[in-house]
Structures are given as structure tokens and as C-alpha cells.
N, C-alpha and C. Protein backbone atom coordinates (compact mmCIF):
# COMPACT_ATOMS: atom_id res chain seq x y z
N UNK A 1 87.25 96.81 126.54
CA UNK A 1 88.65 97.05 126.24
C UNK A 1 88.93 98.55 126.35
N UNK A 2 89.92 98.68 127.02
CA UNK A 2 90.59 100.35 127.02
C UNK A 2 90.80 100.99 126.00
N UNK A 3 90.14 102.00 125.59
CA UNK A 3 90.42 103.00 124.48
C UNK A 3 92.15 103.58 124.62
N UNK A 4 93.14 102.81 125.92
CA UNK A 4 94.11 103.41 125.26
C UNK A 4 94.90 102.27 126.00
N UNK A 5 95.63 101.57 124.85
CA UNK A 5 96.54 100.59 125.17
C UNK A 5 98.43 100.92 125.08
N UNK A 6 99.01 100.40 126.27
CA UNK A 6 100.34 100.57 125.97
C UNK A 6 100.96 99.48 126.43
N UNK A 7 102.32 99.45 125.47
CA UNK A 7 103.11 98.23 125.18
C UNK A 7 104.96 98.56 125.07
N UNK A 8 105.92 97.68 125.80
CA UNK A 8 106.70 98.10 126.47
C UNK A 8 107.50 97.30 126.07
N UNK A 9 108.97 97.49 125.94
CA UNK A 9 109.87 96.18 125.67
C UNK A 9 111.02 97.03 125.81
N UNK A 10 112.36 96.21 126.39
CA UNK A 10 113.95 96.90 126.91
C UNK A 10 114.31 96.39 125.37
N UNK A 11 115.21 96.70 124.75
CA UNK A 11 116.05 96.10 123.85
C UNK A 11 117.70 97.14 123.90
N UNK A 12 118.28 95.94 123.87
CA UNK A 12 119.74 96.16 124.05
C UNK A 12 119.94 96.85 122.23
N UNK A 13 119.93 97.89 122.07
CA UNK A 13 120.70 98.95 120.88
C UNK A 13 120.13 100.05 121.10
N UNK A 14 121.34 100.50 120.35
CA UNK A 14 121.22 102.79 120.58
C UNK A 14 120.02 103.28 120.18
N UNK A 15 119.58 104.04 120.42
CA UNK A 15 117.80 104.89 119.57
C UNK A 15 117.86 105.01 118.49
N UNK A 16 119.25 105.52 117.79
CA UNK A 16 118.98 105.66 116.38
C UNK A 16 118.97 104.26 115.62
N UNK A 17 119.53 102.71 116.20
CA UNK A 17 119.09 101.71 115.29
C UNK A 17 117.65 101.25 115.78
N UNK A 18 116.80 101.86 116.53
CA UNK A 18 115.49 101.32 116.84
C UNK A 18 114.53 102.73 115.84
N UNK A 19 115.20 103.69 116.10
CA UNK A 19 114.36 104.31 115.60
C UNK A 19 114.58 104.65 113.69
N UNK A 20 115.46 103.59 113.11
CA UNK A 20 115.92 103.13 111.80
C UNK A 20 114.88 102.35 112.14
N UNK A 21 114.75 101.35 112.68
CA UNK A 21 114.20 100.14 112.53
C UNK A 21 112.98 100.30 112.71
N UNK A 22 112.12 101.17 112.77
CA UNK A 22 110.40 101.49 113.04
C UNK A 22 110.30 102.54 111.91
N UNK A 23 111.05 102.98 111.57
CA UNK A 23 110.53 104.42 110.16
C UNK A 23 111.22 104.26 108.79
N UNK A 24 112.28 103.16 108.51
CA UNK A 24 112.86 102.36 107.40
C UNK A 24 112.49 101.54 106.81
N UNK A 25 111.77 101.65 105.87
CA UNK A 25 110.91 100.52 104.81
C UNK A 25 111.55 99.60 104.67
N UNK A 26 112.89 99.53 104.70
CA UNK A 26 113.87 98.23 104.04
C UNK A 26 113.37 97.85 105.69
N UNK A 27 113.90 98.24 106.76
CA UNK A 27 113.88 97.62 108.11
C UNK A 27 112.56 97.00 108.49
N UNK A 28 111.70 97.59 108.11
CA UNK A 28 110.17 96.98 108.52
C UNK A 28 109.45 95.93 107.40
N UNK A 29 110.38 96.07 106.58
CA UNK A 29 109.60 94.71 106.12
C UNK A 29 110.83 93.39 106.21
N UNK A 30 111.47 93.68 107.38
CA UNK A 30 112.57 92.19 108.20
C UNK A 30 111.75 91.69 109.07
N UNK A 31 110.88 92.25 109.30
CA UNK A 31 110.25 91.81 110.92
C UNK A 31 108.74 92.01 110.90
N UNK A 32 108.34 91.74 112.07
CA UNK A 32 106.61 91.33 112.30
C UNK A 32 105.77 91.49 111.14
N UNK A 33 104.66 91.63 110.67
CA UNK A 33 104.26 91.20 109.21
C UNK A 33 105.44 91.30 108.13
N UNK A 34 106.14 91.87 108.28
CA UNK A 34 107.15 92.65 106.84
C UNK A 34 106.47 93.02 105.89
N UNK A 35 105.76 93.96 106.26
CA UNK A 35 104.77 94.63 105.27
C UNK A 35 105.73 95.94 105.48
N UNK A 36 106.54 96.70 104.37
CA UNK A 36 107.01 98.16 104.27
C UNK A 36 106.10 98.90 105.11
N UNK A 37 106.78 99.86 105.57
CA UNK A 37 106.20 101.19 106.06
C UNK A 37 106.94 102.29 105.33
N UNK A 38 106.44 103.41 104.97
CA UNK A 38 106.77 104.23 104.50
C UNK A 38 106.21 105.08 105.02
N UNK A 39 107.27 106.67 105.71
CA UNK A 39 107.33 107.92 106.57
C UNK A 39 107.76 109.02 106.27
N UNK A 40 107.16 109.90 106.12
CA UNK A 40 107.15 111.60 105.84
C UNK A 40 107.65 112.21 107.18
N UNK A 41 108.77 111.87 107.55
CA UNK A 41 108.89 112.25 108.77
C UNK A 41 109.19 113.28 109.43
N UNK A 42 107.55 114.52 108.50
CA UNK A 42 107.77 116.05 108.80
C UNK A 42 106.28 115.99 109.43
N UNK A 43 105.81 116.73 110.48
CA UNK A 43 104.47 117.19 110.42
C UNK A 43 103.37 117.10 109.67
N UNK A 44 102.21 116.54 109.56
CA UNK A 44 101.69 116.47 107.90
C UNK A 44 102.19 115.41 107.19
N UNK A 45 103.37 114.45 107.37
CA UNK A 45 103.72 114.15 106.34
C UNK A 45 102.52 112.72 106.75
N UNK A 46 103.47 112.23 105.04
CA UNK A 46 102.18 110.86 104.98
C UNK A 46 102.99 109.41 105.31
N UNK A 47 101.70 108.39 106.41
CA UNK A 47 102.68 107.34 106.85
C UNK A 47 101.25 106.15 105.82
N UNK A 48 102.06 105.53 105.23
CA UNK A 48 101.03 104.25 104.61
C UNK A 48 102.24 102.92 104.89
N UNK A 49 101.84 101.41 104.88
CA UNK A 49 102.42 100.49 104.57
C UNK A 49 102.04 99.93 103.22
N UNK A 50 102.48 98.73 102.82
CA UNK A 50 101.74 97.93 101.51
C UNK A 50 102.19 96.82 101.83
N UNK A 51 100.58 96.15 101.08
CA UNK A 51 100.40 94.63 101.30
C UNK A 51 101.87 93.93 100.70
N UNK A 52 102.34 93.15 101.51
CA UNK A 52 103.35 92.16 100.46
C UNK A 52 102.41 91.07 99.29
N UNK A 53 103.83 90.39 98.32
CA UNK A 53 103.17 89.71 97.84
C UNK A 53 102.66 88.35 98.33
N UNK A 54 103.09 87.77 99.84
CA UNK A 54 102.37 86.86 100.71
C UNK A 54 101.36 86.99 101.15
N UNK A 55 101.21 88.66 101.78
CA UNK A 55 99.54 88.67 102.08
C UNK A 55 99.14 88.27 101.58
N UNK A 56 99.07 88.76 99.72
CA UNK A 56 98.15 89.17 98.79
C UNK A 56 97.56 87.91 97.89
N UNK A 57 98.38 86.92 98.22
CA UNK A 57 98.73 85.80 97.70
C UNK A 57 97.38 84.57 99.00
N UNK A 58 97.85 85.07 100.05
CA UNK A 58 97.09 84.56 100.81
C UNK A 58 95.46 84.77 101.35
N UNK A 59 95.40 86.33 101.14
CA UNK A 59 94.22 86.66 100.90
C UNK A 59 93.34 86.52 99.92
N UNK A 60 93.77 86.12 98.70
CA UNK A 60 93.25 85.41 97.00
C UNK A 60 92.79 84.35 97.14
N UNK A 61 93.46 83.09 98.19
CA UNK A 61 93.54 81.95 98.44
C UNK A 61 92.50 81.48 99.21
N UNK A 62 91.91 82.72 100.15
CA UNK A 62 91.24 82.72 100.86
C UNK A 62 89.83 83.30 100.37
N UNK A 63 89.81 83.96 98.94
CA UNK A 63 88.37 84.57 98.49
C UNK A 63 88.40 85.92 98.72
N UNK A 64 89.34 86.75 99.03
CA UNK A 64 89.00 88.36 99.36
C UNK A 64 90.07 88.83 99.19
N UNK A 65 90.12 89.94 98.71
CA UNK A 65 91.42 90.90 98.15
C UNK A 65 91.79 91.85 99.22
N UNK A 66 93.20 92.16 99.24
CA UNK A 66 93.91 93.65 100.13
C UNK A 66 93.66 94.64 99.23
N UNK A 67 93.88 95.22 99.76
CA UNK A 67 93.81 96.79 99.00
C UNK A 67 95.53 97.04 98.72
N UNK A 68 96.48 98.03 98.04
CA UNK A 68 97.53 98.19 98.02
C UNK A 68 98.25 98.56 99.10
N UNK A 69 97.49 99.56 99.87
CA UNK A 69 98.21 100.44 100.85
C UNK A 69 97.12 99.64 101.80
N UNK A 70 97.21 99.12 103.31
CA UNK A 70 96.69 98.27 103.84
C UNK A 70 96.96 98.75 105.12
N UNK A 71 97.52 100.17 105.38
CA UNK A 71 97.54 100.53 107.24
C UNK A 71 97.91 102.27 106.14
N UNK A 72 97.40 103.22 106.91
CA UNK A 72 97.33 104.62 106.44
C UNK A 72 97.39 105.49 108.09
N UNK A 73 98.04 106.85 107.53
CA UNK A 73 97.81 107.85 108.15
C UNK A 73 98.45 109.02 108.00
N UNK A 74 99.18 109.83 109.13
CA UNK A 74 99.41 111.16 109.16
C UNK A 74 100.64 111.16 110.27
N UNK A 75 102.25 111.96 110.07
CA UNK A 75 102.57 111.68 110.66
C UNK A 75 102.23 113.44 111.66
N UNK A 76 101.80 113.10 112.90
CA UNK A 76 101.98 114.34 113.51
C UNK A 76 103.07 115.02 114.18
N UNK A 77 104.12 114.06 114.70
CA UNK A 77 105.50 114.85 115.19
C UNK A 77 106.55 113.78 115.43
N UNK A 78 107.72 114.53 114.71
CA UNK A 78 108.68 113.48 114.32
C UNK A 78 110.02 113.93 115.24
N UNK A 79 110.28 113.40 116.18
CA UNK A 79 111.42 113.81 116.71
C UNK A 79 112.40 112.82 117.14
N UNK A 80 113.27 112.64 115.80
CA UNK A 80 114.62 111.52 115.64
C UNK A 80 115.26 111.54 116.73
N UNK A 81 115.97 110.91 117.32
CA UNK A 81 115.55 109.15 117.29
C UNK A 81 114.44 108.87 118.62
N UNK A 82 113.82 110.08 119.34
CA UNK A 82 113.10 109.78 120.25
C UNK A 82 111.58 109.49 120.62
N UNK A 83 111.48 110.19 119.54
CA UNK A 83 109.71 110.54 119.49
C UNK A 83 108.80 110.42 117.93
N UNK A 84 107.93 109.41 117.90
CA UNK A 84 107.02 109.82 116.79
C UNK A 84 105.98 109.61 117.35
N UNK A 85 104.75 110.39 116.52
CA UNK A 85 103.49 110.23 116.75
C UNK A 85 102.85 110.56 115.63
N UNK A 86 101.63 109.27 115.47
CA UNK A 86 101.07 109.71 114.29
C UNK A 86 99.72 109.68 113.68
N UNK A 87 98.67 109.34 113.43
CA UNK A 87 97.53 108.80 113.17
C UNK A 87 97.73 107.48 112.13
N UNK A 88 96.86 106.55 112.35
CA UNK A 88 96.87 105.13 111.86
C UNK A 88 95.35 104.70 111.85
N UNK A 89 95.45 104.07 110.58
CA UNK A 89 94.41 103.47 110.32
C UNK A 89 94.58 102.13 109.66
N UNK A 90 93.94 101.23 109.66
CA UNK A 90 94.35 99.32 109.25
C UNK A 90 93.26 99.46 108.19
N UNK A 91 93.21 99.13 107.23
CA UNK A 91 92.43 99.11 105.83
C UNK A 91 92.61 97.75 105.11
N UNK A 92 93.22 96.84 105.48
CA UNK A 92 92.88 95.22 105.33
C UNK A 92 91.39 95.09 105.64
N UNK A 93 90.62 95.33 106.48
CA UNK A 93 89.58 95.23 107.21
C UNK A 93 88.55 96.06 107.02
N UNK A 94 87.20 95.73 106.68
CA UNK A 94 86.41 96.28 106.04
C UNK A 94 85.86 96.99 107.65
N UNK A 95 85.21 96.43 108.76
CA UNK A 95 85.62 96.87 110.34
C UNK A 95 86.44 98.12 110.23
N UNK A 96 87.68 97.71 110.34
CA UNK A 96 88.74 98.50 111.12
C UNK A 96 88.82 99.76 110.11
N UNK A 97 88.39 98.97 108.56
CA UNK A 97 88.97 100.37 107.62
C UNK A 97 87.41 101.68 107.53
N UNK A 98 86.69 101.27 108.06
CA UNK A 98 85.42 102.05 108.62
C UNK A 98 85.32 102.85 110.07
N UNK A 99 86.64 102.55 110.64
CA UNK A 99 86.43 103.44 112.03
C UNK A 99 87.26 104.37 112.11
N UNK A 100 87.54 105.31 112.57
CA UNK A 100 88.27 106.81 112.31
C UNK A 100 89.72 106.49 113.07
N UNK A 101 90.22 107.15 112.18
CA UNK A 101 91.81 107.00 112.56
C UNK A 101 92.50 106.59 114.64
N UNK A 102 93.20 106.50 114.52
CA UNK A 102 93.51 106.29 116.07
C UNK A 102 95.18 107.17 116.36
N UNK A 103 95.52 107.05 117.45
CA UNK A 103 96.45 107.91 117.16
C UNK A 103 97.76 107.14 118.09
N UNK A 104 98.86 106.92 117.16
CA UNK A 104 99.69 106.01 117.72
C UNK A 104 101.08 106.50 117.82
N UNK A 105 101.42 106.72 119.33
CA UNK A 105 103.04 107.24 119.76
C UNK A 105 104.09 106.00 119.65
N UNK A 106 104.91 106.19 119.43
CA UNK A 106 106.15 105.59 119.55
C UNK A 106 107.31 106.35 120.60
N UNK A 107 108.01 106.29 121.45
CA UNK A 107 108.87 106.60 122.53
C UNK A 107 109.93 105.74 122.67
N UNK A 108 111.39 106.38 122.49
CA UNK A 108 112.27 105.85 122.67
C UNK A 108 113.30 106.30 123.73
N UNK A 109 113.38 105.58 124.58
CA UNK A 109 114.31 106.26 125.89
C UNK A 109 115.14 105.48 126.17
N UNK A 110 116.49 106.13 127.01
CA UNK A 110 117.69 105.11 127.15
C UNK A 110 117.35 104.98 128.83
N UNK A 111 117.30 103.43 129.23
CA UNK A 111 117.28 102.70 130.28
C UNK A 111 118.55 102.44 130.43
N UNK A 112 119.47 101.72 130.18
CA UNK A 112 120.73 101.32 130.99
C UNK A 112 121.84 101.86 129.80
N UNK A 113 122.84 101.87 130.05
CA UNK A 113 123.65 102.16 128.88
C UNK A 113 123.86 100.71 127.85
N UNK A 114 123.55 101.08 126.86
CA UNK A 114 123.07 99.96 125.61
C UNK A 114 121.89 99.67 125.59
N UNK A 115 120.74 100.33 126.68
CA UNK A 115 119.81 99.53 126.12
C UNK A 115 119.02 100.89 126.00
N UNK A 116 117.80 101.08 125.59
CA UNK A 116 116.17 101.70 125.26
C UNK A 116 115.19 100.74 125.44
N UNK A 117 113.99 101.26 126.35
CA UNK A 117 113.27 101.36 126.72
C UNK A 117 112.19 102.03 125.60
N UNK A 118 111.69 101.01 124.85
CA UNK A 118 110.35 101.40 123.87
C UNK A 118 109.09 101.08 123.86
N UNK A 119 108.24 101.90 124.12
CA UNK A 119 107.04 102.17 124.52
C UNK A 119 106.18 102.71 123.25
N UNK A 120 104.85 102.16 123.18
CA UNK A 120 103.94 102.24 121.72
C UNK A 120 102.68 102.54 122.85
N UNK A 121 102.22 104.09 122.97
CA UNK A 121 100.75 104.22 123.05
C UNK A 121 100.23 104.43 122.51
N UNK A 122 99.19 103.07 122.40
CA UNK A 122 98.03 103.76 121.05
C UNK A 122 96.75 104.05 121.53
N UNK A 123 96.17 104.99 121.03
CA UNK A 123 94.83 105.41 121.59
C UNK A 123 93.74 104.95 120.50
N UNK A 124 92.59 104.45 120.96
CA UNK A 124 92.00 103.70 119.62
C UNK A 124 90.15 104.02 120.21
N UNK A 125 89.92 105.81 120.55
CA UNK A 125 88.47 105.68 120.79
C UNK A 125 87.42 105.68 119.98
N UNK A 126 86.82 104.72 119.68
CA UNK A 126 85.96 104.72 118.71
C UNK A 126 86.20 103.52 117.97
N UNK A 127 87.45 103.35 118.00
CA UNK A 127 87.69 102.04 117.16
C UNK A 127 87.98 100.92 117.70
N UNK A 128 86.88 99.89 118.30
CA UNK A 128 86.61 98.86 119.09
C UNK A 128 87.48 97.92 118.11
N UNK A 129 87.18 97.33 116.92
CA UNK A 129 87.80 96.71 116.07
C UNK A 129 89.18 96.66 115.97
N UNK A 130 89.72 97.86 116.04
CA UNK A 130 91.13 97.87 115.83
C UNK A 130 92.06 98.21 116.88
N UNK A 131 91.28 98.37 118.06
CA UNK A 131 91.66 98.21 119.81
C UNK A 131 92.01 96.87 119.77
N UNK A 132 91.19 95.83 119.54
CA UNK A 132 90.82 93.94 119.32
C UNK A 132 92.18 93.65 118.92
N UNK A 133 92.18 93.92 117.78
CA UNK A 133 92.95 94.00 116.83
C UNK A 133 94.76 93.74 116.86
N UNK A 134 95.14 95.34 117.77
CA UNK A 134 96.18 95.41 118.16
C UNK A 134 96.72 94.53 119.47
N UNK A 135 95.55 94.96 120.42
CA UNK A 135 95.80 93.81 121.68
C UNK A 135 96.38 92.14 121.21
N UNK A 136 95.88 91.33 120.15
CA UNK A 136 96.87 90.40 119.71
C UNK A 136 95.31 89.32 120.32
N UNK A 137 96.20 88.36 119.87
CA UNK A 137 95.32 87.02 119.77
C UNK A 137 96.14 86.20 120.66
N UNK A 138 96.26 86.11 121.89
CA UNK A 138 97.76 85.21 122.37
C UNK A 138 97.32 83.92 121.95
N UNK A 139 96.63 83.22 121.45
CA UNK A 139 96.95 81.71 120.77
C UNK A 139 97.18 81.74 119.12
N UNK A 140 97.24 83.17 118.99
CA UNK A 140 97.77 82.88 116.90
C UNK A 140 99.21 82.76 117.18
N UNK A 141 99.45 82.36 116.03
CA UNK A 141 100.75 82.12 116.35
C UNK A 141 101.63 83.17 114.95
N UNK A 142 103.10 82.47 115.12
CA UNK A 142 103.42 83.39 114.57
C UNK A 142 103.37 84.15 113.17
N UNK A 143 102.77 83.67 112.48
CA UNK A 143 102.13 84.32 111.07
C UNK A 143 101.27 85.53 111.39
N UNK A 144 101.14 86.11 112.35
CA UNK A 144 100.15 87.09 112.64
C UNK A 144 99.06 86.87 113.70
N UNK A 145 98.54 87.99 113.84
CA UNK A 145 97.39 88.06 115.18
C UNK A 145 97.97 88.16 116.62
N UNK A 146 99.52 88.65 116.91
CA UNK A 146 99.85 89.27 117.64
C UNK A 146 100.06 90.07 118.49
N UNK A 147 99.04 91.34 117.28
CA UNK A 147 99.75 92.84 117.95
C UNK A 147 100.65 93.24 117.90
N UNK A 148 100.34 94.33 118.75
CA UNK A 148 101.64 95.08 119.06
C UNK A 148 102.50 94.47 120.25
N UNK A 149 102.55 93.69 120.66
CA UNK A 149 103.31 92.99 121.67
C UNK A 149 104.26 91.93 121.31
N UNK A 150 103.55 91.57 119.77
CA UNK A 150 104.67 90.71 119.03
C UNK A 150 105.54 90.93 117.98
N UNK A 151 105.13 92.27 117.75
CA UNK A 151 105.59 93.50 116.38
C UNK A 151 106.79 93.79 117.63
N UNK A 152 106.95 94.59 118.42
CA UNK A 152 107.87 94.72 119.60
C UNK A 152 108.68 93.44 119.91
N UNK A 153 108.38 92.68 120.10
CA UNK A 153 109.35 90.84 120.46
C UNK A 153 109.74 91.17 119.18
N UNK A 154 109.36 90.91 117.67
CA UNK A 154 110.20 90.60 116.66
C UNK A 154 110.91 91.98 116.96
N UNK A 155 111.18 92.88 116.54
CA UNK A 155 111.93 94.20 116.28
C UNK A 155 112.85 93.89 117.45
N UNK A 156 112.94 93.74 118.46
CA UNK A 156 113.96 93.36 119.64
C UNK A 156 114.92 92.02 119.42
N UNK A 157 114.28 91.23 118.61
CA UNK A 157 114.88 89.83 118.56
C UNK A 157 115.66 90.44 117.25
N UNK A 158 114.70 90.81 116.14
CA UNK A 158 115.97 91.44 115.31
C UNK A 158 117.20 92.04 115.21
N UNK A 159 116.70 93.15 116.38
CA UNK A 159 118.22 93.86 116.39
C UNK A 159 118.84 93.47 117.69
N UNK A 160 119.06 92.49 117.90
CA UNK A 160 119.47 91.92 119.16
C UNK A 160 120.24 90.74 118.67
N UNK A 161 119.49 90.11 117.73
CA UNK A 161 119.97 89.01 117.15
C UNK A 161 120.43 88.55 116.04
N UNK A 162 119.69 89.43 114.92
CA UNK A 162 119.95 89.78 113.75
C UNK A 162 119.04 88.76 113.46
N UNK A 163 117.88 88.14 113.62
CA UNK A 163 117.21 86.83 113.28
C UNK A 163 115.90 87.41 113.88
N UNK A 164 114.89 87.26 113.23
CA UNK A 164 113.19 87.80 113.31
C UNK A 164 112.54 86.26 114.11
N UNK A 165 111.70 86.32 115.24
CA UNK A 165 111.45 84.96 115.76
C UNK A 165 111.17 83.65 115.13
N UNK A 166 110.60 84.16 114.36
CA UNK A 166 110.12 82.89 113.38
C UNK A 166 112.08 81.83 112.63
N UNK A 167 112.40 83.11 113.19
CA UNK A 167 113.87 82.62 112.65
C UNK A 167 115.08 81.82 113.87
N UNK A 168 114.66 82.06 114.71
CA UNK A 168 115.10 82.21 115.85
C UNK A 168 115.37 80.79 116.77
């Protein structure tokens, strides 16, 4: 697997409701896991998510606990509504939460008038696990094991539709 994967999707709205919709805790937990994200969106600042109470509920059910904060990092450059980049790490995963950070861009560009063109490169060397990981499972379905290819479909179907796929 390529130490550096990228992932692409048109969605019809302006940069600033996509780029609300990737760095807004209320917005990210509407769509693909809906696990909050929370963003320092200065240099340095700090990016963590947290488990919902479905994970947490489901991972109990299953014999093994989340941790609170369950994806971590660093944001390195924040430039509204076009550009973030940041370091990430997945800490659900005893794997993934053992391999050194990876470093994940977000890019927002205008393709036609109404739409953007959003692009996620993530670079993941060293971290075989969480390369796996992101690439997606194409037979899970929609409860997870997606990726980033289905984190992108929901966020597009959202603000496109106002309805997250599972809703759809």
C-alpha cells in the first residue's frame, strides 16, 4: 500500500460551508462516524475527536473500551476556507495508536461556479495500519470501515442534501 493516499470528491457548496463542515464539531458529528472534531485552527494548535456515546456503547458490547479522545494531533497550517494541514493519529486501535503520527491535508478549490473540488492527502509512512485503515473496507458497510472515501460521500451528501447517506 502507498505511503501516500489521495481522495477526491466535486460537491456543489461555497468553501466556507465545506470548510465549516470539516473544522465544526457541531458539523462533524452530522456525518461519517459523527464522532466531534475539535480545531485550534492556529499553527500548533490542538486537533483531537471523541468517542460518541454509540461507539462507546458498542465497543463495551464487544469486550474492549475507547479511550475518550480516539483520533489526536497537531494542527500545522490553517488557511480558511482553503487549506488545512495537520498531523493525525487514530487511538481506538492499539496498532494504529502505536505508529507515529501521519500527516493529513485537506484542500479546498472552486471547480465550477457552486461547486469545490475537495481533496484529502494523507501521508501515512510508517503507519501500515492506519494506511489499511483509511483506504476503507469496500464491503463494510455503512456503520463504518469506509475511509476516507466514505467520510467525503457523507460530507457531500450532507451538504448537498441536508441528509447523511445512511439517511438518504
Amino acid at each position: 500500500m502507498s505511503d501516500t493516499q489521495v481522495f477526491r470528491i466535486w460537491i456543489k457548496a461555497p468553501a466556507e460551508k465545506i470548510w465549516t463542515a470539516i473544522t465544526d464539531p457541531e458539523w462533524t458529528a452530522k456525518y461519517a462516524y459523527a464522532a466531534p472534531q475539535f480545531y485550534e485552527l492556529k499553527k500548533g494548535g490542538r486537533f483531537y475527536s471523541t468517542a460518541t456515546d454509540e461507539m462507546k456503547a458498542y465497543s463495551e458490547a464487544n469486550g474492549w473500551s475507547l479511550p475518550e479522545v480516539i483520533i489526536d494531533g497537531e494542527v500545522l497550517e490553517a488557511e480558511p476556507p482553503r487549506r488545512l494541514v495537520q498531523t493525525w493519529r487514530m487511538l481506538m486501535d492499539p496498532t494504529t495508536a502505536a505508529e507515529p503520527f501521519t500527516t493529513l491535508t485537506y484542500e479546498i478549490e472552486d471547480s465550477a461556479p457552486g461547486v469545490c473540488r475537495v481533496t484529502i492527502t494523507h501521508h501515512t509512512p510508517g503507519a501500515p495500519a492506519t494506511a489499511a485503515m483509511i483506504a476503507g473496507n469496500t464491503a463494510a458497510d455503512a456503520d463504518g470501515g469506509g475511509g476516507w472515501a466514505w467520510v467525503l460521500s457523507d460530507l457531500k451528501s450532507l451538504l448537498e442534501t441536508g441528509k447523511v447517506l445512511a439517511e438518504a
